[in-house]
N, C-alpha and C. Protein backbone atom coordinates (compact mmCIF):
# COMPACT_ATOMS: atom_id res chain seq x y z
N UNK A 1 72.39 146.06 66.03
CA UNK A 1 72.70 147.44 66.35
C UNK A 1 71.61 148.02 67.25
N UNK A 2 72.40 148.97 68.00
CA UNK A 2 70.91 149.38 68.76
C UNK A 2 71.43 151.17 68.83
N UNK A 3 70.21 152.10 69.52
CA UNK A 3 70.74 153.15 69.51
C UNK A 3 70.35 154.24 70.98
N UNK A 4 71.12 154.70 71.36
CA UNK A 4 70.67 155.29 72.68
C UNK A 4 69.90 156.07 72.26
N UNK A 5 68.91 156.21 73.32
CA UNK A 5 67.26 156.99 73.31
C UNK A 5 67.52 158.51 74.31
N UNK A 6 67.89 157.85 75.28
CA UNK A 6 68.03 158.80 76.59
C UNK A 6 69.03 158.66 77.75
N UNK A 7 69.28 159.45 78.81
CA UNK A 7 70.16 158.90 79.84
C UNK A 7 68.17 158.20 80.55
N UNK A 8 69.46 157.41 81.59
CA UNK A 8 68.30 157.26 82.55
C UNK A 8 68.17 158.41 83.53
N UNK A 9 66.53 158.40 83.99
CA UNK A 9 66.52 159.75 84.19
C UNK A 9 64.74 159.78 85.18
N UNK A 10 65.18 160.56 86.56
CA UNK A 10 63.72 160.64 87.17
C UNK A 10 63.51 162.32 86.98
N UNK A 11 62.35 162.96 87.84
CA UNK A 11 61.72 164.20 87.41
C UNK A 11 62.86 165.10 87.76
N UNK A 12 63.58 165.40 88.56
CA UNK A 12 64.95 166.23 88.79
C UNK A 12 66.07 165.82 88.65
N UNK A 13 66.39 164.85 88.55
CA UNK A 13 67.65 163.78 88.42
C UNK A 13 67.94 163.28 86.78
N UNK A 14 69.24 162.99 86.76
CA UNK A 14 69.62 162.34 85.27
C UNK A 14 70.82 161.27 86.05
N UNK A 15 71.32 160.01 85.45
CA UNK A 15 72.28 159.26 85.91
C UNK A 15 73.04 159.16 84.38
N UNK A 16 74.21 159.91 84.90
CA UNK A 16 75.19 160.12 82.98
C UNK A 16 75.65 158.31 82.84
N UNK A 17 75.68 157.68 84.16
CA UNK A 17 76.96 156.62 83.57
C UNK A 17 75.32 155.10 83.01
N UNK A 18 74.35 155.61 83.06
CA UNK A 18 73.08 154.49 82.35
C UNK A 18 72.07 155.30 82.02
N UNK A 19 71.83 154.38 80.51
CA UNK A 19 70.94 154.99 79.05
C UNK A 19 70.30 154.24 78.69
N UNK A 20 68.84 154.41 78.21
CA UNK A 20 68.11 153.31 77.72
C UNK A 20 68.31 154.10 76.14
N UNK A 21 68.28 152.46 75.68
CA UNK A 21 68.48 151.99 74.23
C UNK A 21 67.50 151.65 73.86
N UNK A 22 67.28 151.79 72.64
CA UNK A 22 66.41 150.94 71.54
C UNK A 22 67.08 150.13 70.80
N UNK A 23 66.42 148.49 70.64
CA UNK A 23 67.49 147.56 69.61
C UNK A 23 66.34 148.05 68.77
N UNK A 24 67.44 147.15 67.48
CA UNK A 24 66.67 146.94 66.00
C UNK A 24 65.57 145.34 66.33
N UNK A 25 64.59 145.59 65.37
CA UNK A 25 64.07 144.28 65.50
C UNK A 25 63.43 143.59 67.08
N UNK A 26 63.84 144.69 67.98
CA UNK A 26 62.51 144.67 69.38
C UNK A 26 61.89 144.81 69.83
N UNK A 27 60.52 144.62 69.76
CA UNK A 27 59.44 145.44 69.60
C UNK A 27 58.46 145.01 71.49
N UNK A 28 59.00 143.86 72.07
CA UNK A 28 58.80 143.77 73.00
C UNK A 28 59.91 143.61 74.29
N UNK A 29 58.81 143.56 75.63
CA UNK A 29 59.93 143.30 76.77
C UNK A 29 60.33 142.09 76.81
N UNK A 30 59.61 140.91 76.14
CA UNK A 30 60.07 139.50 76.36
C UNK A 30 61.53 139.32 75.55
N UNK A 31 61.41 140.05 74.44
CA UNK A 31 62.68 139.96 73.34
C UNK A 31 63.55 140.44 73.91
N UNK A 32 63.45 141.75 74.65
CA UNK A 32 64.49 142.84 75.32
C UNK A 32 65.01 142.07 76.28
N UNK A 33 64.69 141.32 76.99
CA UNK A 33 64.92 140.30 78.07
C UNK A 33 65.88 139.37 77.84
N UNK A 34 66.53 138.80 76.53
CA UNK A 34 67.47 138.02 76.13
C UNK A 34 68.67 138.83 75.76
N UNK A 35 68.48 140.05 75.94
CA UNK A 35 69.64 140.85 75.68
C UNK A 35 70.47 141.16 77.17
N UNK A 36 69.68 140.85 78.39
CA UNK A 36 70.25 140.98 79.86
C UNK A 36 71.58 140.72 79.88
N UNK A 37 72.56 140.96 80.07
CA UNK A 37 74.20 140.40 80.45
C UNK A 37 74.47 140.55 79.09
N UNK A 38 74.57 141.21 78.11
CA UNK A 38 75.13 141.83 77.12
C UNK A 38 76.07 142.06 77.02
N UNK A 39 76.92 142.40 76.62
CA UNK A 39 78.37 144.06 76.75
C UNK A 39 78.34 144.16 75.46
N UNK A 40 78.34 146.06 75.19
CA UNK A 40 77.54 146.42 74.55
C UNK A 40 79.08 147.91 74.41
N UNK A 41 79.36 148.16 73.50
CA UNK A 41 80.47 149.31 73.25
C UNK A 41 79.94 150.51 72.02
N UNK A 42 80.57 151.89 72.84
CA UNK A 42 80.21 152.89 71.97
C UNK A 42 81.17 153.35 71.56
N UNK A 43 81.44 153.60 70.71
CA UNK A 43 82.70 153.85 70.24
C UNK A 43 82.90 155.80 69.30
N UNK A 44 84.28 156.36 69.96
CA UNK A 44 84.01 157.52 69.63
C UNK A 44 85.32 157.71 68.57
N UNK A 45 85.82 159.16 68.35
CA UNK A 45 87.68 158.89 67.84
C UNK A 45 88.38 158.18 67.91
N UNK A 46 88.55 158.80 69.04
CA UNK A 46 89.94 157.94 70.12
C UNK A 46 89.48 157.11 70.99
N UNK A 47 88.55 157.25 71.89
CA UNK A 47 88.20 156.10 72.99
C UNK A 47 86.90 155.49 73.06
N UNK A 48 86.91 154.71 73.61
CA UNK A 48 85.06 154.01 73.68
C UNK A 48 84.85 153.77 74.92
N UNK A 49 83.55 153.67 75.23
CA UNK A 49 83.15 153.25 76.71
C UNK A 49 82.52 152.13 76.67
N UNK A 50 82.32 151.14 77.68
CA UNK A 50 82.00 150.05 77.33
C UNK A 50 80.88 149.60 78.42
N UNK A 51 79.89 148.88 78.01
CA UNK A 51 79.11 148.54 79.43
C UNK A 51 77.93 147.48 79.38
N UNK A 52 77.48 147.25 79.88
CA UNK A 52 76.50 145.65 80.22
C UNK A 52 75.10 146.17 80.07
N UNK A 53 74.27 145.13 79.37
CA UNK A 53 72.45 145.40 79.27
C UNK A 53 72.22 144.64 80.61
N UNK A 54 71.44 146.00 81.72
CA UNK A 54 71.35 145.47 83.08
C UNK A 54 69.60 144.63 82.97
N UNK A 55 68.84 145.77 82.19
CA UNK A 55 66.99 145.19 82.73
C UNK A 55 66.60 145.69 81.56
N UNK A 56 65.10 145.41 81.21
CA UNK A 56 64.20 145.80 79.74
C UNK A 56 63.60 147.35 80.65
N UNK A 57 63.11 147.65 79.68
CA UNK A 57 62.88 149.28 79.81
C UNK A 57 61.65 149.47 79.46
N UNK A 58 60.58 149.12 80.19
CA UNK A 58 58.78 149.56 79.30
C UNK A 58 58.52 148.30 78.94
N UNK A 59 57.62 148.57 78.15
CA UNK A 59 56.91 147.25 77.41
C UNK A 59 57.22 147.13 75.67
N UNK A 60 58.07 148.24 75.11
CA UNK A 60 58.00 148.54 73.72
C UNK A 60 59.78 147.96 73.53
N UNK A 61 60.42 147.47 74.23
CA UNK A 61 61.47 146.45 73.76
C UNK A 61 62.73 147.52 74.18
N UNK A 62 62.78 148.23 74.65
CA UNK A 62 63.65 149.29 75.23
C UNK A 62 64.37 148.80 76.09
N UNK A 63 65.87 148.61 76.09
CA UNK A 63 66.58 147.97 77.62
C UNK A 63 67.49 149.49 77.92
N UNK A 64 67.81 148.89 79.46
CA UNK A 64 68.71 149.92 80.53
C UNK A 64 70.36 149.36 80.36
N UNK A 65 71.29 150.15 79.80
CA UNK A 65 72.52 149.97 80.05
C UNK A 65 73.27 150.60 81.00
N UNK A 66 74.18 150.07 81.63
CA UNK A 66 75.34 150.75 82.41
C UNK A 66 76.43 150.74 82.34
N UNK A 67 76.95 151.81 82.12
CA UNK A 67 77.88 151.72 81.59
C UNK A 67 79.62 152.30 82.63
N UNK A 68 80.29 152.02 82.34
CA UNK A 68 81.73 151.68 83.23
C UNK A 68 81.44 153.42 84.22
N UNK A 69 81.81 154.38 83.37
CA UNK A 69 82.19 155.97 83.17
C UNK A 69 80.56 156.44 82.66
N UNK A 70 80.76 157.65 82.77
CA UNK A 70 79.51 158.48 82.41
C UNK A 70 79.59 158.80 80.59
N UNK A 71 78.41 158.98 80.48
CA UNK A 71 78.23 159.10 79.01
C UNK A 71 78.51 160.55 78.61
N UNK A 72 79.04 160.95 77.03
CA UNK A 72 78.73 162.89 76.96
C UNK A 72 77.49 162.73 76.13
N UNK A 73 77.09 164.19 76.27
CA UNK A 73 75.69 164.40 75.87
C UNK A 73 75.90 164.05 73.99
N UNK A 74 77.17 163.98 73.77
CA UNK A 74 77.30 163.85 72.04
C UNK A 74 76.69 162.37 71.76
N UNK A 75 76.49 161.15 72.61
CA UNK A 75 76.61 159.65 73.10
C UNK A 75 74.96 160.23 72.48
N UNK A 76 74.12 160.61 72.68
CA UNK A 76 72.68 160.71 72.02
C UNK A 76 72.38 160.34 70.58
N UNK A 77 71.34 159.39 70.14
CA UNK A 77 71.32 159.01 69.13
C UNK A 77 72.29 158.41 68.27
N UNK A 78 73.64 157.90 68.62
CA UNK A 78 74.66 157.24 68.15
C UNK A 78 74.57 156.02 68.60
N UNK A 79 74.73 154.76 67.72
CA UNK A 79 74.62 153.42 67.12
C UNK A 79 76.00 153.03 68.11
N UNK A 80 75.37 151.99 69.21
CA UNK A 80 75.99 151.14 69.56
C UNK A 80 76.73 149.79 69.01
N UNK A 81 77.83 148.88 69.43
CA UNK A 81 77.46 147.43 69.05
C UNK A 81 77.06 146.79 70.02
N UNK A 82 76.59 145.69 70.11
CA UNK A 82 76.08 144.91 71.09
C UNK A 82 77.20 143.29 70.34
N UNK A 83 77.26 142.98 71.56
CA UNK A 83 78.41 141.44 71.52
C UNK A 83 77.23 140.43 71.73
């Protein structure tokens, strides 16, 4: 399981459709690195969005997802699956 942290995001800018995650049990970038080519689904009511672990994120085991469609701001702190 892993859980979104944030959108990705520079000092004026936000990108809704990629979010860095935190997995369980990753505490580095080497670990985060075997998760690359993922597909990875969030799932809401009615629909889910679905999308791929592109790169590791930092040095503390954090990866970058992208995802198909843009995320809603409700997508914060809600538990992904990862395939």
């Amino acid at each position: 399981m892993a859980k979104i942290v944030s959108y990705k995001r520079g000092r004026k800018t936000q990108k809704m459709n990629q979010a860095i995650a935190s997995i369980e049990k990753v505490s580095n970038r080497e670990e985060a690195g075997k998760y690359i080519g993922k597909r990875v689904e969030i799932a809401f009511s009615k629909t889910s969005i679905k999308g791929v672990v592109v790169k590791p994120h930092g040095n503390r085991g954090k990866v970058v997802i992208r995802f198909r469609r843009g995320l809603p701001g409700q997508a914060m702190n809600r538990e992904i699956k990862l395939d």
